[in-house]
Protein backbone atom coordinates (compact mmCIF):
# COMPACT_ATOMS: atom_id res chain seq x y z
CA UNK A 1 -89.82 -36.73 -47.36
CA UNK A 2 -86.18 -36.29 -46.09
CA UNK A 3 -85.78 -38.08 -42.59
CA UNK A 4 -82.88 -35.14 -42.30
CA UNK A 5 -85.08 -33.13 -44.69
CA UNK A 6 -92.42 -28.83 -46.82
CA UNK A 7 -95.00 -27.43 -49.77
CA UNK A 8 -97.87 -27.50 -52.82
CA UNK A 9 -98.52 -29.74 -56.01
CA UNK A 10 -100.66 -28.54 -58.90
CA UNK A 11 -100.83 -31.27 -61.34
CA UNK A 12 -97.11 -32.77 -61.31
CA UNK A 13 -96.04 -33.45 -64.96
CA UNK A 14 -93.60 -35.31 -66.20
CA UNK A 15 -92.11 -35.09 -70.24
CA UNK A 16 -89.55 -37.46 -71.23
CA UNK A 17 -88.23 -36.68 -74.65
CA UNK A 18 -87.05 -38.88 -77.01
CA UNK A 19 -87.30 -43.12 -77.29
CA UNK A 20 -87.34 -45.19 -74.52
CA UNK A 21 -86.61 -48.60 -74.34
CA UNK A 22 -88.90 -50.65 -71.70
CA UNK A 23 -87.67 -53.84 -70.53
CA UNK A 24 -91.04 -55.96 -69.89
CA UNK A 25 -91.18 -58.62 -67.49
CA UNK A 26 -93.58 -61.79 -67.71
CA UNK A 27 -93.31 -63.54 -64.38
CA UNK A 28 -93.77 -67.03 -63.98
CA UNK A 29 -93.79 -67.20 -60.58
CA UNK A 30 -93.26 -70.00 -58.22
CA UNK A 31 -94.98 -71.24 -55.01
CA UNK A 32 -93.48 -68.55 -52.68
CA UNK A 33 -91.27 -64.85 -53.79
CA UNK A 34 -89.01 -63.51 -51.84
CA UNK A 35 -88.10 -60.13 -52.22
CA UNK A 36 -84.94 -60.47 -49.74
CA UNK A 37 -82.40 -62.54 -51.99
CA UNK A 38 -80.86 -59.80 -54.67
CA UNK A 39 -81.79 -59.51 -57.30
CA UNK A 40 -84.86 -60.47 -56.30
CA UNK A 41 -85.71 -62.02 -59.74
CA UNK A 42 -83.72 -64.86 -58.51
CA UNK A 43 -86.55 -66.07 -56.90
CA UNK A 44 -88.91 -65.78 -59.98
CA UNK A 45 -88.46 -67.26 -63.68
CA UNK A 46 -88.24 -64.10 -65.69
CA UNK A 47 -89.56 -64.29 -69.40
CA UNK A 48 -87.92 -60.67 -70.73
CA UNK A 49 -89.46 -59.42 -73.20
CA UNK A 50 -88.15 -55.52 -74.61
CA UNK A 51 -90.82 -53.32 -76.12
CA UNK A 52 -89.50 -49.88 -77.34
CA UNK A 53 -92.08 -47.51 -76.63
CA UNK A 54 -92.17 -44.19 -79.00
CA UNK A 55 -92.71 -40.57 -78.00
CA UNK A 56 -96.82 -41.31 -79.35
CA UNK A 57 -97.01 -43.62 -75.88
CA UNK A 58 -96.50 -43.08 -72.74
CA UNK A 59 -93.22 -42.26 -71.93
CA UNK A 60 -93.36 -38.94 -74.96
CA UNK A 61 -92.86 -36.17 -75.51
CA UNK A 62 -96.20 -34.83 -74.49
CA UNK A 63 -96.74 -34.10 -71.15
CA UNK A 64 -98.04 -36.92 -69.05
CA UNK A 65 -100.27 -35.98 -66.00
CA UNK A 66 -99.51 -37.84 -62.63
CA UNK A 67 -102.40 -36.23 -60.66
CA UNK A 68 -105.73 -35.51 -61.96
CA UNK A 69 -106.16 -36.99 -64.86
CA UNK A 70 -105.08 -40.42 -62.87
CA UNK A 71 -107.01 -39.53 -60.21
CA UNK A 72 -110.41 -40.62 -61.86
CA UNK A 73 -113.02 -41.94 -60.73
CA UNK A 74 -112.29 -45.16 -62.63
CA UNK A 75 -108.79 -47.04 -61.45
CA UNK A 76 -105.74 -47.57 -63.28
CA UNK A 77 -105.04 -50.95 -63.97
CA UNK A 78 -101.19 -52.05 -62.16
CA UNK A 79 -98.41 -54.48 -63.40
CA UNK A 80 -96.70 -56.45 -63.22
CA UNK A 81 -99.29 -57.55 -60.19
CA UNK A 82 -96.71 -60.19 -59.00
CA UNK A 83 -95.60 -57.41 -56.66
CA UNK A 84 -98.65 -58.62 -54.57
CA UNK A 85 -97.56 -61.84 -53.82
CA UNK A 86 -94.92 -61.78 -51.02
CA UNK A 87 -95.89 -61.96 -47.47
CA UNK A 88 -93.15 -60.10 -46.65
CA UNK A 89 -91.94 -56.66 -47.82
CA UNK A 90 -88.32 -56.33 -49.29
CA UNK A 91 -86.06 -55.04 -47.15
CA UNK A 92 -82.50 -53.60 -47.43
CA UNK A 93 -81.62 -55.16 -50.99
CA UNK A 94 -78.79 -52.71 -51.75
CA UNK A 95 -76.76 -51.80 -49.05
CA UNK A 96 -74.10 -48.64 -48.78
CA UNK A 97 -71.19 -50.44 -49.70
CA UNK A 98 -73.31 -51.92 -52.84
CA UNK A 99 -75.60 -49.46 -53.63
CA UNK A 100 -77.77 -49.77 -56.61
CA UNK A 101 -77.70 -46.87 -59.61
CA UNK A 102 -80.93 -46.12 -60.93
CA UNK A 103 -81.38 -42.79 -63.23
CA UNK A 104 -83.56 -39.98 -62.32
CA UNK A 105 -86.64 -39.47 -64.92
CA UNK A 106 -87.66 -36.25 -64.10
CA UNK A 107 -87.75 -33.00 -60.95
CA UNK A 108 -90.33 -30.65 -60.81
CA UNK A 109 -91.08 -28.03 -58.29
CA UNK A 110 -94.23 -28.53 -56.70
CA UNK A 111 -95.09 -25.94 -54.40
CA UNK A 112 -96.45 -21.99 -55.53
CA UNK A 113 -94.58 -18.52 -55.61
CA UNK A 114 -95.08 -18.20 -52.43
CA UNK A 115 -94.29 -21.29 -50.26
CA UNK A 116 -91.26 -20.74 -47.97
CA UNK A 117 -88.41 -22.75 -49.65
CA UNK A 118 -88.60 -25.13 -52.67
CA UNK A 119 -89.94 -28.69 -52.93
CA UNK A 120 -89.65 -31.05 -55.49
CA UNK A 121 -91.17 -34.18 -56.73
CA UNK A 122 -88.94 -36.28 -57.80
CA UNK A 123 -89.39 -39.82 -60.07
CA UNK A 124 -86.49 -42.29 -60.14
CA UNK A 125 -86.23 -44.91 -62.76
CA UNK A 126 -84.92 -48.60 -60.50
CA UNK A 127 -86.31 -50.57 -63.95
CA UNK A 128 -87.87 -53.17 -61.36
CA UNK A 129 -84.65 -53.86 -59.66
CA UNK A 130 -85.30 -52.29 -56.24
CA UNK A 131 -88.81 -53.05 -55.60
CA UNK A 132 -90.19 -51.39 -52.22
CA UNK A 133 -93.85 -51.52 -50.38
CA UNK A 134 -95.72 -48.23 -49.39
CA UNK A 135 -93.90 -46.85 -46.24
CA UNK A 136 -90.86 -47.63 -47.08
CA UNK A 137 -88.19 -45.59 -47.69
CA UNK A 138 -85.08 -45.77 -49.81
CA UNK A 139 -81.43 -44.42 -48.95
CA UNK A 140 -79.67 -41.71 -51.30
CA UNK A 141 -75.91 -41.67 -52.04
CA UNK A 142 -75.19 -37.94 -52.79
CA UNK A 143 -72.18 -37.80 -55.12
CA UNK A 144 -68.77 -36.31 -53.74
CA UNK A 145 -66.11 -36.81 -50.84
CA UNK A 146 -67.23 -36.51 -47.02
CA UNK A 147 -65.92 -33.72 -45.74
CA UNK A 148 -65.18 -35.55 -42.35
CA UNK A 149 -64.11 -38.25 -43.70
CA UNK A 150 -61.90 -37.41 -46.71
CA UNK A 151 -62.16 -40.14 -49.50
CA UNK A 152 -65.22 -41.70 -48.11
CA UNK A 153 -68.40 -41.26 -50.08
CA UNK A 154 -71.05 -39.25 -48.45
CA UNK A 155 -73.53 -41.25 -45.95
CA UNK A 156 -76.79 -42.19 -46.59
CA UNK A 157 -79.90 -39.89 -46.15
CA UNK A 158 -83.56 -41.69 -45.97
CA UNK A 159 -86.38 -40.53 -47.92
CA UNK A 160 -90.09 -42.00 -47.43
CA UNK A 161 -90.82 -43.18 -50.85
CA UNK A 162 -94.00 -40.72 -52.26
CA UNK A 163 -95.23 -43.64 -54.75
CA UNK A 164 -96.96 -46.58 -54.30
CA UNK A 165 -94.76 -50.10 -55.34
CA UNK A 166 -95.87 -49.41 -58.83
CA UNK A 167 -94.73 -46.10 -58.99
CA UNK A 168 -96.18 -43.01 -60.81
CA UNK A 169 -96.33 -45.12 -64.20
CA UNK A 170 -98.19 -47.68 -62.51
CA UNK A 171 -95.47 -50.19 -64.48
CA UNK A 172 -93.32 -50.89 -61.23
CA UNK A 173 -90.49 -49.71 -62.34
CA UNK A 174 -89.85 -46.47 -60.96
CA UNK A 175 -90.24 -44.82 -57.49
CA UNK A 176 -90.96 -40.92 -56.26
CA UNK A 177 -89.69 -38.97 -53.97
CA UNK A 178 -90.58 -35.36 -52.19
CA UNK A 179 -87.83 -33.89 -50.81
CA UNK A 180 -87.55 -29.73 -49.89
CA UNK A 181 -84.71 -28.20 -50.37
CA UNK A 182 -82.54 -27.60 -47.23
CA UNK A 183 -80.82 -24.18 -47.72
CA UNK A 184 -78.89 -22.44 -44.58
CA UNK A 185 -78.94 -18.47 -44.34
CA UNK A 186 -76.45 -16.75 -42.35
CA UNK A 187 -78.35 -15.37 -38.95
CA UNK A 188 -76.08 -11.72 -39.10
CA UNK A 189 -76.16 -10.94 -42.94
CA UNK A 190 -79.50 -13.06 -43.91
CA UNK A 191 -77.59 -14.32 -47.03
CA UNK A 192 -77.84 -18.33 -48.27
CA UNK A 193 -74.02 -19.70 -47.70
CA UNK A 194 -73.95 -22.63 -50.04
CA UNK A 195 -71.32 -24.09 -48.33
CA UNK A 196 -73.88 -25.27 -45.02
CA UNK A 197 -76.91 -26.32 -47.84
CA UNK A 198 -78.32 -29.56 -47.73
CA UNK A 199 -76.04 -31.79 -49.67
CA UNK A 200 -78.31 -34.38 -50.48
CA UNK A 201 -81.55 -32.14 -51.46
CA UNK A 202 -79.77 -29.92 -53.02
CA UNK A 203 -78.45 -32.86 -55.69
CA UNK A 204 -81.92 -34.54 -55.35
CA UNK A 205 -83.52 -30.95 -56.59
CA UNK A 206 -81.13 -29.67 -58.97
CA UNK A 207 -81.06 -33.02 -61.18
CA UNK A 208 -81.74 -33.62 -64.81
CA UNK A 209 -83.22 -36.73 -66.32
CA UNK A 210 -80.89 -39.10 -67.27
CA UNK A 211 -78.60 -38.13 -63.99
CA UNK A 212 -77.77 -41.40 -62.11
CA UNK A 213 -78.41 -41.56 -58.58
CA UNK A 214 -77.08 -43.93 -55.57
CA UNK A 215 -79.69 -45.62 -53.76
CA UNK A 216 -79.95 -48.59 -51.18
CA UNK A 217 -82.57 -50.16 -49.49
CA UNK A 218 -85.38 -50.02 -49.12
CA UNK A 219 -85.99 -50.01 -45.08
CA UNK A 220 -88.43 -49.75 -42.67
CA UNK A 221 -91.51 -51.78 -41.46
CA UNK A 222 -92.89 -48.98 -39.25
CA UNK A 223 -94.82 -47.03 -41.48
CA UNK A 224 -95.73 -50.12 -43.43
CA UNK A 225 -99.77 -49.71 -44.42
CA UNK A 226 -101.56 -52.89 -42.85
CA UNK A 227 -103.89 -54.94 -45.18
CA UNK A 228 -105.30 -57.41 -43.32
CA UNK A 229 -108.34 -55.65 -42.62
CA UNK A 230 -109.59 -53.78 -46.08
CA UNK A 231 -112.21 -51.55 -43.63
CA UNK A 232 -109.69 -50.23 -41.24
CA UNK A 233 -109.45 -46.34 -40.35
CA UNK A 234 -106.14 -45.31 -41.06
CA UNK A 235 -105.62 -41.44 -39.58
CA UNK A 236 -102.57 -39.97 -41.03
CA UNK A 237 -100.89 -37.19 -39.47
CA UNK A 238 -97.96 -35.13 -41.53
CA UNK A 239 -96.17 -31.97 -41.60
CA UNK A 240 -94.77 -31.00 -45.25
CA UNK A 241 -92.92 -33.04 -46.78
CA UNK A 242 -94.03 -36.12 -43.79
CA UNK A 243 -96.86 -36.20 -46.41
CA UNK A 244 -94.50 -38.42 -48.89
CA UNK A 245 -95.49 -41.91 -47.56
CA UNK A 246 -99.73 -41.12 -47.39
CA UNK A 247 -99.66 -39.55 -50.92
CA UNK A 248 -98.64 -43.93 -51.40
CA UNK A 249 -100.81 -44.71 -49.49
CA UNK A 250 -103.88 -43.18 -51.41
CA UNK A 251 -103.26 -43.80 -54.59
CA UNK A 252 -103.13 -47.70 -53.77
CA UNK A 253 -106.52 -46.84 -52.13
CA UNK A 254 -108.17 -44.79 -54.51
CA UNK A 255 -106.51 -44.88 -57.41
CA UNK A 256 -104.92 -47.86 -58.58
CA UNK A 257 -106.79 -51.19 -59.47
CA UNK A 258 -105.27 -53.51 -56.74
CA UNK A 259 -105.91 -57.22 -57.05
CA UNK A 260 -107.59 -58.71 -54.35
CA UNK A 261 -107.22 -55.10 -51.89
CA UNK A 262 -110.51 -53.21 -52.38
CA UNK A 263 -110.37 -50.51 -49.60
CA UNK A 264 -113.80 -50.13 -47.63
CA UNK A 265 -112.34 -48.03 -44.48
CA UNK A 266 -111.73 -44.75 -43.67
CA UNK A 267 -108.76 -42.69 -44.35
CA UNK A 268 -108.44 -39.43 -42.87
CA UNK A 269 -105.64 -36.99 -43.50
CA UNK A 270 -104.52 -33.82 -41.41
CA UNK A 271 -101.49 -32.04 -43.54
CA UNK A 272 -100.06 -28.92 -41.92
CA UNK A 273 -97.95 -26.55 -44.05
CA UNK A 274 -96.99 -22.99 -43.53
CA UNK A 275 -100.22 -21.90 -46.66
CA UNK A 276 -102.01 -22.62 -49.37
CA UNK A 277 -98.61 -22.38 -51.82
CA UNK A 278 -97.01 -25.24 -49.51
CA UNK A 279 -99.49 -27.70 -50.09
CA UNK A 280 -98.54 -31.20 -51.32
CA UNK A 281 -100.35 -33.31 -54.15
CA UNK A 282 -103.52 -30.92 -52.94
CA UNK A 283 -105.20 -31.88 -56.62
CA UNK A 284 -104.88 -35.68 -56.03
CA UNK A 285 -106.17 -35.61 -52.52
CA UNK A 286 -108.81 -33.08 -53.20
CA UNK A 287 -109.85 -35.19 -55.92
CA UNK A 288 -110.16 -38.52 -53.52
CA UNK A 289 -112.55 -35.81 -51.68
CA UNK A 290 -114.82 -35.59 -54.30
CA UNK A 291 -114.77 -38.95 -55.91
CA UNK A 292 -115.09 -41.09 -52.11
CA UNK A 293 -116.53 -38.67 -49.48
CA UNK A 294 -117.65 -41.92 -47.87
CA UNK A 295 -113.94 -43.26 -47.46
CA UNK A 296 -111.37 -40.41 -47.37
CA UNK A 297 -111.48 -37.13 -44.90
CA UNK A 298 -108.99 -34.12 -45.61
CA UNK A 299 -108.23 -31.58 -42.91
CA UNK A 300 -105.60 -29.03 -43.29
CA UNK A 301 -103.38 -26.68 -40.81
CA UNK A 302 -101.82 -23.10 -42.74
CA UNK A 303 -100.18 -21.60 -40.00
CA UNK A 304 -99.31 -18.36 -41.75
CA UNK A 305 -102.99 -18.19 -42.95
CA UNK A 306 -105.20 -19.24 -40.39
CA UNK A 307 -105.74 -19.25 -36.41
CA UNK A 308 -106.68 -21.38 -34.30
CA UNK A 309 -109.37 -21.03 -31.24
CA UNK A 310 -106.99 -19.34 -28.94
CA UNK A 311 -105.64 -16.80 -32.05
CA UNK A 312 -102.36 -18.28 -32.40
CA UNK A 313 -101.30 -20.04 -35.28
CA UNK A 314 -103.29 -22.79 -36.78
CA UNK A 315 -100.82 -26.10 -36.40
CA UNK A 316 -101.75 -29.62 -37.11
CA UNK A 317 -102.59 -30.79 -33.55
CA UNK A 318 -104.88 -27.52 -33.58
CA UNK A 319 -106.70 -29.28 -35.85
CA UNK A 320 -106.11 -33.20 -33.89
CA UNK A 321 -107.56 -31.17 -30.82
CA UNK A 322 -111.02 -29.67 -33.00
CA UNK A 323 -111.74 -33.45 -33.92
CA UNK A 324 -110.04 -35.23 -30.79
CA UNK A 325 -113.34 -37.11 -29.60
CA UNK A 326 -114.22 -38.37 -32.67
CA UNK A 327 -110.20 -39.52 -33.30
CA UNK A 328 -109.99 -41.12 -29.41
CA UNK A 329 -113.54 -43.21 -30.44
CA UNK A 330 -111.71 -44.44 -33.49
CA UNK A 331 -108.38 -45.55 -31.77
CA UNK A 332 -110.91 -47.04 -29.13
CA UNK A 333 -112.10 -48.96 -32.39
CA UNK A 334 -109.00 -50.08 -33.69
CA UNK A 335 -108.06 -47.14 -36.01
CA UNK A 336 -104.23 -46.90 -37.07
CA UNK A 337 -102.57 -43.41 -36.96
CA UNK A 338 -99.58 -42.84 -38.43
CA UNK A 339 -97.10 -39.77 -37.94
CA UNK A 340 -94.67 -38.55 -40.23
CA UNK A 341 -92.71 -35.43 -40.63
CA UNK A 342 -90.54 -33.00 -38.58
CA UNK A 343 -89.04 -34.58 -35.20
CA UNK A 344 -90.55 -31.59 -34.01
CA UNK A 345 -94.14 -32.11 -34.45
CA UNK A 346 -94.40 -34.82 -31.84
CA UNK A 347 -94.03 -32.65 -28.72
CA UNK A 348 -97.04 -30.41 -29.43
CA UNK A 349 -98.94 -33.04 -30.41
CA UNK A 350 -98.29 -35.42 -27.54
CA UNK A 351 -99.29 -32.60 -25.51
CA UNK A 352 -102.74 -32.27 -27.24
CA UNK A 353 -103.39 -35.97 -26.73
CA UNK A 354 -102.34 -36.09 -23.56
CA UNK A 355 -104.81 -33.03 -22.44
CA UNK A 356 -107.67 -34.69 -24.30
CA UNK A 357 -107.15 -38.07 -22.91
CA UNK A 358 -107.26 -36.27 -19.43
CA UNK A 359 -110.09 -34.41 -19.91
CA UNK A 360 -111.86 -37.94 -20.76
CA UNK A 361 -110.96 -39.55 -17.97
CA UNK A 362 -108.21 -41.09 -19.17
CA UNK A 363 -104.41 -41.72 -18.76
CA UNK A 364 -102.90 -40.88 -21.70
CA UNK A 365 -99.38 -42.97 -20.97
CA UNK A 366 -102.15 -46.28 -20.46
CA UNK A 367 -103.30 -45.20 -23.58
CA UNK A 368 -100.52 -45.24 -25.51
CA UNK A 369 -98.88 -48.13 -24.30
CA UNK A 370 -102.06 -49.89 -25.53
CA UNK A 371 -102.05 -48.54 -29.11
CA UNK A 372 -98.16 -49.17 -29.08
CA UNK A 373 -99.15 -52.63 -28.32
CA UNK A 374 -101.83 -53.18 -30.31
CA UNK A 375 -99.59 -52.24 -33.75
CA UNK A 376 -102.18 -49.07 -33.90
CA UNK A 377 -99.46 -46.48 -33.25
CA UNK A 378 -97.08 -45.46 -36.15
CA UNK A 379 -94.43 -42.58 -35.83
CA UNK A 380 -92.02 -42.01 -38.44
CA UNK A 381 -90.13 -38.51 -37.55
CA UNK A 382 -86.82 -36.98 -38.80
């Protein structure tokens, strides 16, 4: 998710030809880590230890399935686990001026024929230098000049990372991003004019493994998932691409085997998108449907496909508005909610609480200001 930045996934696969070389890490870790000194193995006594893995494992030549097949009803065992142990998450380890280069492993396109525009899933290789906690997000460098400020590099663009700290090989060394492409037509002739595209999602989608990439960070505390209850209801709220930080979310959930986190809540996700070809990581979540109806609920908005009660278009606070009482009893009850996506999602959907709180009896601004102070209210919009 670009915070200046929709969309489906069938199972995303990644191949990786060739050897690669894995630098392992045993950590003998002291009393406290801190991820805020770089690089942040200062604070750790590192035991390296290089294992070249062949195309028979699991960085091959064979296709390696990030969705279902991981998805199972039995977790996948995480490392290096030492990622657990600070209190506090890492934050802004690589700044613009010394930005870190990590490589890009792989892009693929992971929405159908007929989604409007192009999204991408994207996996970039940090080799455990630029750890990050789910919610985050990380800064990209696009190569090239700014064009307003001639001999500058480009400025930075946030993305919400899409992977959990351990990434999408579960090794903690790479990170994932989901980023649409931005493309500008001209109103009059209705013809793309490269020259106003998206700089940064354009690179982000049209790179090859192997490309290096400029990254800093990672930022943010907002959207940060909070632990310190394991049975919490988490309600998560996106449009397109806004999914990026829950897809994290979920797989440290449901998926991965986290030490001494074993999830017990309720999380409920609303995803709008324009249809069925524009939905996002639809096998992984449909699979948490199947595999923990007790623990995860999955309600989705296609405008272009579906209406809502009044016979307009079906949008995600359509759908906030069908379940509102039973979402209002949950924030009375100390549920999170968490927004992400389009700046211009909010609105309508501040509207819809706002008529359901009054309809209860309630002021919504009271409300708010409650769940604002209370940590219960997360909003992360670009």
């Amino acid at each position: 998710m670009s915070h200046s930045a929709v969309s489906q996934a069938a199972a995303v696969s990644v191949s990786i030809g060739n050897e690669r070389s894995l630098t392992r890490y045993v950590f003998k870790h002291n009393n406290s880590i801190s991820f805020n000194t770089k690089p942040w193995s200062s604070s750790l006594a590192l035991t390296q230890k290089t294992s070249t893995i062949r195309d028979a494992k699991r960085y091959s030549n064979t296709t390696i399935c990030m969705s279902v097949q991981q998805a199972s009803s039995s977790k996948v065992n995480v490392s290096p686990i030492e990622l657990e142990d600070p209190t506090d998450p890492p934050l802004n380890l690589y700044k613009p001026k010394d930005s870190y280069t990590a490589k890009i492993v792989s892009v693929e396109r992971v929405v159908g024929p007929k989604a409007p525009g192009e999204t991408c899933h994207i996996v970039i290789d940090h080799d455990g230098n630029l750890p990050y906690w789910e919610g985050q997000s990380y800064g990209v460098i696009p190569p090239g000049e700014n064009p307003k400020k001639p001999g500058a590099p480009h400025n930075v663009r946030l993305y919400s990372i899409a992977s959990t700290r351990y990434g999408d090989f579960f090794d903690g060394k790479t990170a994932s991003l989901c980023v649409r492409r931005a493309v500008y037509y001209d109103p009059e002739t209705g013809k793309e004019d490269p020259s106003k595209n998206g700089v940064c999602s354009n690179f982000l989608c049209d790179s090859k493994p192997g490309d290096k990439i400029q990254i800093t960070g990672p930022s943010g505390k907002v959207m940060l998932l909070p632990e310190n209850d394991p049975n919490a209801t988490h309600i998560m709220i996106a449009t397109g691409t806004g999914v990026a930080p829950y897809r994290g979310y979920l797989r440290r959930l449901f998926m991965e085997n986290v030490p001494n986190y074993k999830f017990g809540g309720l999380a409920w996700l609303f995803l709008g998108v324009a249809n069925t070809d524009s939905l996002l990581y639809d096998d992984e979540f449909s699979k948490y449907l199947k595999d923990h109806p007790d623990n995860f609920r999955f309600d989705k908005a296609l405008s272009r496909e579906e209406k809502n009660k009044k016979g307009g278009k079906m949008y995600v606070q359509d759908k906030i508005e069908e379940y509102s009482d039973e979402i209002f009893k949950l924030l009375d009850n100390g549920a999170h909610i968490y927004f992400c996506g389009l700046k211009g999602m909010m609105p309508g959907i501040q509207d819809t609480l706002k008529r359901v709180a009054e309809e209860r009896g309630e002021s919504w601004d009271a409300k708010l200001s409650q769940l604002r102070k209370n940590k219960q209210w997360h909003v992360e919009v670009y």
